[in-house]
Protein backbone atom coordinates (compact mmCIF):
# COMPACT_ATOMS: atom_id res chain seq x y z
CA UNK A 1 251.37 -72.41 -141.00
CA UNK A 2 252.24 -68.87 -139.45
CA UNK A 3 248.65 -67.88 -137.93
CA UNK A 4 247.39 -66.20 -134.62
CA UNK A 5 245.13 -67.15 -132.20
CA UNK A 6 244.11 -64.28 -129.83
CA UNK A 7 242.43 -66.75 -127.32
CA UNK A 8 245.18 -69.33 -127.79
CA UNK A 9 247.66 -66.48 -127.31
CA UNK A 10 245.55 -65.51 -124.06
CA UNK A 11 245.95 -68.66 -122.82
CA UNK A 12 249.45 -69.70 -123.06
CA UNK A 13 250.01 -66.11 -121.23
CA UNK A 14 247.87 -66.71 -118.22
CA UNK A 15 250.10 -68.54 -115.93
CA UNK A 16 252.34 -65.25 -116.59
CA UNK A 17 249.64 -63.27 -116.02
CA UNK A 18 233.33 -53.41 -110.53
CA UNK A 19 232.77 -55.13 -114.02
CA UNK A 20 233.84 -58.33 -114.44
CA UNK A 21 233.38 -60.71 -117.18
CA UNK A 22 232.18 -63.95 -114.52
CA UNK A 23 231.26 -67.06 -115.88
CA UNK A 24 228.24 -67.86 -118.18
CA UNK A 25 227.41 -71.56 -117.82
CA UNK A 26 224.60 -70.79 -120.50
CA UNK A 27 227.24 -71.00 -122.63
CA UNK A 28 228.85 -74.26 -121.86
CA UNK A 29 227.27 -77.41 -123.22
CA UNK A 30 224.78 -79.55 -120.73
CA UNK A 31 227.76 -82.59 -121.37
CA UNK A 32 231.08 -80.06 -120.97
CA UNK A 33 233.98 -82.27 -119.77
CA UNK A 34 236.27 -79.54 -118.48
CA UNK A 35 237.02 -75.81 -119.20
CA UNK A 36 239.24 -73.02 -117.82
CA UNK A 37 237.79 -69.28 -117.41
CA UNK A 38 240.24 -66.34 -117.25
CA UNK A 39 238.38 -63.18 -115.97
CA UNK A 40 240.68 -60.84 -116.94
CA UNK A 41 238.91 -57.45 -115.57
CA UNK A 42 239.22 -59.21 -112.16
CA UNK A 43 242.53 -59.88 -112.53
CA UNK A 44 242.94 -56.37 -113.63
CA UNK A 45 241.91 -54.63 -110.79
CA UNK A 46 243.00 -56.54 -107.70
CA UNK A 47 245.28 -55.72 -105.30
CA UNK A 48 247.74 -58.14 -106.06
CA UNK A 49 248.17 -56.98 -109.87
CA UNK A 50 248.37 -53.53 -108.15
CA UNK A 51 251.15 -54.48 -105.91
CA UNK A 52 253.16 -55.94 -108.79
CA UNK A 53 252.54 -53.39 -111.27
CA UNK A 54 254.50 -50.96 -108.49
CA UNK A 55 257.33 -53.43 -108.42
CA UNK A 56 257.36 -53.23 -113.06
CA UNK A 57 256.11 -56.40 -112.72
CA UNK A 58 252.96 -56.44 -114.69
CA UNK A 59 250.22 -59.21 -115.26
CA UNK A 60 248.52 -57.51 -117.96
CA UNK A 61 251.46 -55.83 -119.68
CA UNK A 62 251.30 -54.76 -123.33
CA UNK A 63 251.37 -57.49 -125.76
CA UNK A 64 253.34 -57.26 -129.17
CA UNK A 65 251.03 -59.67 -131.03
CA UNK A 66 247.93 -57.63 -129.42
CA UNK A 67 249.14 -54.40 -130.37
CA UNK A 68 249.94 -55.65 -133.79
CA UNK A 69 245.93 -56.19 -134.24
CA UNK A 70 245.32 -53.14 -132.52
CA UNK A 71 244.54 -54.48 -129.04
CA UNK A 72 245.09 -53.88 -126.16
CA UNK A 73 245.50 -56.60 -123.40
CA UNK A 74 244.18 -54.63 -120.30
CA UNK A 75 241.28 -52.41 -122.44
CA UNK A 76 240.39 -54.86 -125.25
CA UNK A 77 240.11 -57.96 -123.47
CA UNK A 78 237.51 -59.39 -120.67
CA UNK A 79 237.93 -63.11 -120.63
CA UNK A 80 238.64 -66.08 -121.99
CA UNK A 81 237.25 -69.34 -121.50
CA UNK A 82 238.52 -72.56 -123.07
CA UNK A 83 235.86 -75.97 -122.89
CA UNK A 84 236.18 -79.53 -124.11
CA UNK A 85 233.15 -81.88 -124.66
CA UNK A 86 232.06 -84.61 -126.52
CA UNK A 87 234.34 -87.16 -127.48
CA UNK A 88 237.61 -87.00 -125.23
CA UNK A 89 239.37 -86.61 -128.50
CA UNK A 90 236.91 -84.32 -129.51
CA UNK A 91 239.38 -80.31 -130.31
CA UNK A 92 238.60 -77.72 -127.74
CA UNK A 93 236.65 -74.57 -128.23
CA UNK A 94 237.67 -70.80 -127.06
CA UNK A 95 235.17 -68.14 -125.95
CA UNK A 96 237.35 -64.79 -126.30
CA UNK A 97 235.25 -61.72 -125.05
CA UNK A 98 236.52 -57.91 -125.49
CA UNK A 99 235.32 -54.75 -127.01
CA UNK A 100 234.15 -53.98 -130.51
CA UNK A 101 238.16 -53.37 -131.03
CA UNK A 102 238.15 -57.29 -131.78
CA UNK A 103 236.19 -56.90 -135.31
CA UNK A 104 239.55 -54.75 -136.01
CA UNK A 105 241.49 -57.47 -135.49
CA UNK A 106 239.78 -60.01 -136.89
CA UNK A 107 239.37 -58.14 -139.84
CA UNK A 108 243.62 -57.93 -139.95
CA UNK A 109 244.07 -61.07 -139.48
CA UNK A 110 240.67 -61.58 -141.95
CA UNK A 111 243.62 -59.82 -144.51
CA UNK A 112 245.77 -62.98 -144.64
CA UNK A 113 246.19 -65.13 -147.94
CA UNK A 114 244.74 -68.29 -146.19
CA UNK A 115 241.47 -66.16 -145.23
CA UNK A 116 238.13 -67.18 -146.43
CA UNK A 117 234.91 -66.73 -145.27
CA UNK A 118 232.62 -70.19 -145.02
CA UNK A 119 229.02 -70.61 -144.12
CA UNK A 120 228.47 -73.12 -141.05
CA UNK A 121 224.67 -74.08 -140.39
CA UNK A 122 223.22 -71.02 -141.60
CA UNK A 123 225.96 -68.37 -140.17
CA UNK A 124 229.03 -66.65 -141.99
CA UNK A 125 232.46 -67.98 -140.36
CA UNK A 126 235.76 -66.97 -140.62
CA UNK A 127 238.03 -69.79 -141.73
CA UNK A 128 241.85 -69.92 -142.01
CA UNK A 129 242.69 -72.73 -144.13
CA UNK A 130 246.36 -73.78 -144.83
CA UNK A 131 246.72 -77.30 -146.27
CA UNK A 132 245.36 -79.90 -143.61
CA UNK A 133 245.81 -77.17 -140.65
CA UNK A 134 242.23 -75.34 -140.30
CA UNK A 135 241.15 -72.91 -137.84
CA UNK A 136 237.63 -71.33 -137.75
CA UNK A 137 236.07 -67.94 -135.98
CA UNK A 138 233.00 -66.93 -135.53
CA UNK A 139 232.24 -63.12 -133.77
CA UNK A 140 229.07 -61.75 -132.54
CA UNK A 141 227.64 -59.74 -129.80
CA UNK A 142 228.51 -60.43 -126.21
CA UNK A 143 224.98 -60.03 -125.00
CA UNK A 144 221.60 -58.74 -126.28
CA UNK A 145 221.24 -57.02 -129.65
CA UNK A 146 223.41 -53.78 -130.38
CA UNK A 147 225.71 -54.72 -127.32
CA UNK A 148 228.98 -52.83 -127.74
CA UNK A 149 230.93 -55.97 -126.37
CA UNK A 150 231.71 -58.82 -128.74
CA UNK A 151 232.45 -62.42 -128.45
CA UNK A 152 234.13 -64.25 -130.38
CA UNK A 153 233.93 -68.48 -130.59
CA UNK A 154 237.15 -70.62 -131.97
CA UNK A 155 238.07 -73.95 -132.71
CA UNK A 156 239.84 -75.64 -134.89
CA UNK A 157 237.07 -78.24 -136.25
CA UNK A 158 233.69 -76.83 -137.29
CA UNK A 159 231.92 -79.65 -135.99
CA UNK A 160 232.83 -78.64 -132.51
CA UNK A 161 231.95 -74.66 -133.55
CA UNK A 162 228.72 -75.43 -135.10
CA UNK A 163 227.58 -77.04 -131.53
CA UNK A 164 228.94 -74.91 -129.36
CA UNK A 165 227.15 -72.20 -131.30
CA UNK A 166 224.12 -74.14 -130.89
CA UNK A 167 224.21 -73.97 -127.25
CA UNK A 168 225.33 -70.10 -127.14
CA UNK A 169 222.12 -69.82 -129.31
CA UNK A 170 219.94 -71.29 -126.64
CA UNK A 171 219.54 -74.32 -129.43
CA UNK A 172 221.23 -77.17 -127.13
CA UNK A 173 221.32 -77.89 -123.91
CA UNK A 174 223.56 -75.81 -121.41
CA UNK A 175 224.90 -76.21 -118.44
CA UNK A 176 223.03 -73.82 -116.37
CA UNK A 177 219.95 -75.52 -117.19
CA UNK A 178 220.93 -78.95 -116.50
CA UNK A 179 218.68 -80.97 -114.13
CA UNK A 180 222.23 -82.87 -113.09
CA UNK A 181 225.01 -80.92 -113.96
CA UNK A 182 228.37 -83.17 -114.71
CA UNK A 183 230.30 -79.61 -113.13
CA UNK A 184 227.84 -77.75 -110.04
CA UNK A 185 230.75 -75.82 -108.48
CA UNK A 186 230.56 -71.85 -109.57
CA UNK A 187 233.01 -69.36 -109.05
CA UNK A 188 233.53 -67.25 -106.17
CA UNK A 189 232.86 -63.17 -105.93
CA UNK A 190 236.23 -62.17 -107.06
CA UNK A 191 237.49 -64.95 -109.17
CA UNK A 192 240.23 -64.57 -111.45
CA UNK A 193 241.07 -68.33 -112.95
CA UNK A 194 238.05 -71.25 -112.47
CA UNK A 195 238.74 -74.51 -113.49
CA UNK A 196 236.47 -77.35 -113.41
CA UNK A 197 236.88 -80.87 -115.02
CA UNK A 198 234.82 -84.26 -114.87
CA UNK A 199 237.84 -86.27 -116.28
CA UNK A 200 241.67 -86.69 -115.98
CA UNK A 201 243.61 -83.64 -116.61
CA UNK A 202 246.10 -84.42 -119.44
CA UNK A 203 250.07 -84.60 -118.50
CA UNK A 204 249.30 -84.92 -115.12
CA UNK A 205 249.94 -88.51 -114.79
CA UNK A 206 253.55 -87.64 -115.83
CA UNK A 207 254.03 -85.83 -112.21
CA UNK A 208 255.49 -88.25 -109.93
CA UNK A 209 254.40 -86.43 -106.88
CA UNK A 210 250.65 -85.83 -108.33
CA UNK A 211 250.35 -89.18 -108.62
CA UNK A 212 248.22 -90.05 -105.86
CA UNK A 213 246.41 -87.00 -106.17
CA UNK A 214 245.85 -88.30 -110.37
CA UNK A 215 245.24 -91.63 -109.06
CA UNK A 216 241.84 -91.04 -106.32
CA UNK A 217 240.64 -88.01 -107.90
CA UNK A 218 237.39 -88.29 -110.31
CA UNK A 219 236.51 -84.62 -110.44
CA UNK A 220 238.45 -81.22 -109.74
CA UNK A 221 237.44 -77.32 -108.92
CA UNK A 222 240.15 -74.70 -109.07
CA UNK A 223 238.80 -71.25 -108.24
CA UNK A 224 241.78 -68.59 -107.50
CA UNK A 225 240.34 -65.21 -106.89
CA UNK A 226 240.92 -61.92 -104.44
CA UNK A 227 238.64 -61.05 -101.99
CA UNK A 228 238.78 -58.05 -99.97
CA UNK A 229 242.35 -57.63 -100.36
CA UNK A 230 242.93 -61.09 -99.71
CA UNK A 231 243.87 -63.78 -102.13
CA UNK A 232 242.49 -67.16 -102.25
CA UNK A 233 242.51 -70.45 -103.63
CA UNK A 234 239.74 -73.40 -103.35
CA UNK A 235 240.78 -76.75 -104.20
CA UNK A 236 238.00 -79.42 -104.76
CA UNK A 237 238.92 -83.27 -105.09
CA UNK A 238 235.85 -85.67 -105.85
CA UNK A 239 236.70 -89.24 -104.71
CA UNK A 240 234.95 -92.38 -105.61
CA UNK A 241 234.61 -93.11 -101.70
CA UNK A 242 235.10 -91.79 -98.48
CA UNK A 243 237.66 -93.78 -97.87
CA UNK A 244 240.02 -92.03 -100.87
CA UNK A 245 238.76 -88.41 -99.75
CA UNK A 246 240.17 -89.20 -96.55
CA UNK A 247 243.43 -90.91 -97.50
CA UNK A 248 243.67 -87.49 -100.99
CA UNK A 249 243.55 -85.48 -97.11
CA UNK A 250 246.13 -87.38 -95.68
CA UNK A 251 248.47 -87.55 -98.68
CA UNK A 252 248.16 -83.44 -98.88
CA UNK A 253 248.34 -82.42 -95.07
CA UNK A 254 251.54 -84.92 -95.22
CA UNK A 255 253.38 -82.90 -98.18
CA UNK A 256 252.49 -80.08 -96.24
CA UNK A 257 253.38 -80.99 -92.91
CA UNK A 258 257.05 -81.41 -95.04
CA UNK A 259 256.82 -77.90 -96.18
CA UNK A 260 256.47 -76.84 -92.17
CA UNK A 261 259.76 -78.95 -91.34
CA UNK A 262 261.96 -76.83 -93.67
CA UNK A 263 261.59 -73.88 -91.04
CA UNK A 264 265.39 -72.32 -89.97
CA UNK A 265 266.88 -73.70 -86.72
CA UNK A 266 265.88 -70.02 -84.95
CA UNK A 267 261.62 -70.18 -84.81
CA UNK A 268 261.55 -66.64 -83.80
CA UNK A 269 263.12 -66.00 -87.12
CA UNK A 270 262.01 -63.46 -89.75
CA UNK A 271 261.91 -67.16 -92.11
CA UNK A 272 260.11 -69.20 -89.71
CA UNK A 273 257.38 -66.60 -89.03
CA UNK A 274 256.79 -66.17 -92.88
CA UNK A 275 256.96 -69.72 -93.17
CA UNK A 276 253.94 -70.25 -90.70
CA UNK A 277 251.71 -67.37 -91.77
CA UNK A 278 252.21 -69.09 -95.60
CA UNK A 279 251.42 -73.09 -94.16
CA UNK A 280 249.03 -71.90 -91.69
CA UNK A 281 246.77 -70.44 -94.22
CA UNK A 282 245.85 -73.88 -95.31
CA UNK A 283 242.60 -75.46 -94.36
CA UNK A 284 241.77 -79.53 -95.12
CA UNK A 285 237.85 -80.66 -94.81
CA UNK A 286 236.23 -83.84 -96.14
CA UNK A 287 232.50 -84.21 -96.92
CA UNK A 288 231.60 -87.56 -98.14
CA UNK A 289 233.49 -88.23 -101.05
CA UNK A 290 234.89 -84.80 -101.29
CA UNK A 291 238.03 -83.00 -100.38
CA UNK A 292 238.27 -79.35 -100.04
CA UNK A 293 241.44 -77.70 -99.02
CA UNK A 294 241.20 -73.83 -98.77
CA UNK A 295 244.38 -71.32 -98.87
CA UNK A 296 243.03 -67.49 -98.11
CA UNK A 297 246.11 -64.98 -97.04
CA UNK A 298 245.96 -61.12 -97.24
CA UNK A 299 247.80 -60.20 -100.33
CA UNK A 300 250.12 -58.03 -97.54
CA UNK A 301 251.02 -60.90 -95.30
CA UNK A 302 251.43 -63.19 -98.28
CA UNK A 303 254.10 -60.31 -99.89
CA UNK A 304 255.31 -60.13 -96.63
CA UNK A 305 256.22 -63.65 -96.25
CA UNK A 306 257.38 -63.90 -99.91
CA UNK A 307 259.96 -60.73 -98.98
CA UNK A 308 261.20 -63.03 -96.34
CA UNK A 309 261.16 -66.16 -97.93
CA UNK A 310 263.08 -64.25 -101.49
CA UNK A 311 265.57 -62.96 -99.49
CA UNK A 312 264.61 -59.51 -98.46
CA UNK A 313 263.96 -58.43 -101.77
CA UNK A 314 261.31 -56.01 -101.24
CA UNK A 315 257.68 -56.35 -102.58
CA UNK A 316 255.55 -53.87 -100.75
CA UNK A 317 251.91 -53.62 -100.63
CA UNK A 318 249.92 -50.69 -101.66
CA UNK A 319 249.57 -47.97 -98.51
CA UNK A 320 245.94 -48.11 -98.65
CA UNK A 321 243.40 -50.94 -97.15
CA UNK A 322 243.82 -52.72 -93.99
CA UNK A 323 245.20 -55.52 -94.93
CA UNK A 324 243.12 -57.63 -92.81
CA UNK A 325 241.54 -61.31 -93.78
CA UNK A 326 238.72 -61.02 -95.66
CA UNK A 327 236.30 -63.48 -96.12
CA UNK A 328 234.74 -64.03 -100.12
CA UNK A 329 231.84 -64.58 -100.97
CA UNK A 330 230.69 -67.84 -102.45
CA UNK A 331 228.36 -67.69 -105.43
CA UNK A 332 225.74 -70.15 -105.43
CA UNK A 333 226.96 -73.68 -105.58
């Protein structure tokens, strides 16, 4: 079955890829076992898509599929968030925000033989049946009343639409309101990709060198953002004891004390300076039972020490800004 899905699409582009679409955890279900958000405004604007954009390198470039449905990646599209709860088996559901443009192409792809429109608790859906493959759609407003913005919620089973409607609806639990949230971490000011799970992250058990990392770790945060023209990255690992925390610290600093070693013979070099700006930038802390290692670089010195580290091939930074660290700024934990 021949069929597109814009937030699928979205998805399987991203590790290609002052209003920004941040996470709403009013939206997520109380009992969410792990979802990705992809702001793609903040991605957008930062200085790093900036700096690649100048080099025709583009994180947000034009896509065929898009423009096909009369989108248009960088205009059309906010975010997307993709969830999982219930039963670990249970299909995933996609939260794909944009402009009014996306009734447009919904209503293209609403053209298609296998089209049909199905009622779900109440509410009109959009269903795309095709023997036993289904996939179902449901668009509204992304925010009060008469919003211009529009949201649209996917999945391929309507059991797992028809709740996470509910919650959307303020009908179910969320996980904003939660008196013990399974996920507390937020994103940062400036986040571009969050990702939070409670469980085992599929296909990771198949890395041989994440296997001590798959093996201790009960809970994960991923937050990669840009903060005053510096990029970071916050890695949380929740432990059982204190005891793993510190030995997840040990295995980590170790791979990256390896990283260090692989600096040229000459440690005056162009190679070896890049090399220690890009290791140094690392931070390790344990609290408890949890492991947090922090990366934050200035998008210059991290282009910088990519130049070196490519070769010499050149990937300048814009002229403006300082280019000096920047700290971000946490949202509430």
């Amino acid at each position: 079955m021949h069929k597109l899905n814009l937030s699928l699409l979205l998805v399987a582009l991203t590790p290609a890829l002052a209003r920004a679409d941040a996470l709403d955890k009013r939206r997520l279900p109380a009992e969410v076992r792990w979802f990705a958000h992809l702001d793609i405004e903040s991605l957008g604007r930062s200085t790093l898509a900036q700096v690649l954009r100048e080099q025709d390198v583009d994180p947000l470039a034009e896509v065929e599929e898009l423009t096909e449905l009369g989108l248009d990646f960088q205009r059309d599209l906010r975010s997307a968030t993709v969830l999982s709860f219930g039963a670990p088996e249970a299909e995933p559901v996609i939260l794909l925000s944009g402009t009014a443009k996306l009734d447009g192409a919904i209503a293209k792809l609403a053209a298609r033989p296998e089209h049909r429109l199905e009622t779900l608790e109440g509410r009109s859906v959009h269903a795309w049946v095709d023997g036993d493959e289904a996939f179902y759609a449901w668009v509204g407003p992304n925010g009060p009343s008469g919003s211009e913005g529009r949201l649209v919620v996917q999945s391929s089973s309507r059991a797992q639409l028809a709740l996470a409607l509910a919650v959307i609806e303020g009908k179910a639990p969320n996980l904003a309101a939660a008196e013990k949230p399974a996920i507390a971490h937020s994103p940062s000011v400036g986040s571009i990709l969050f990702i939070a799970t409670t469980t085992e992250l599929p296909g990771l058990d198949q890395l041989e060198e994440a296997s001590a990392i798959v093996r201790l770790a009960q809970s994960v945060v991923f937050d990669l953002g840009e903060a005053r023209e510096a990029l970071y990255a916050d890695l949380f690992l929740g432990t059982k004891t204190e005891e793993e925390a510190q030995q997840l610290q040990a295995v980590m600093q170790g791979a990256l004390a390896m990283l260090a070693l692989m600096q040229p013979a000459d440690p005056a070099s162009d190679e070896a300076r890049a090399l220690r700006e890009f290791t140094s930038s690392f931070r390790f802390t344990t609290q408890g039972k949890l492991l947090r290692v922090d990366f934050d670089i200035p998008v210059r010195l991290l282009l910088e020490a990519l130049t070196v580290l490519r070769g010499g091939e050149e990937l300048a930074p814009p002229a403006t800004g300082s280019g000096k660290p920047g700290s971000k700024d946490p949202a509430p934990r």
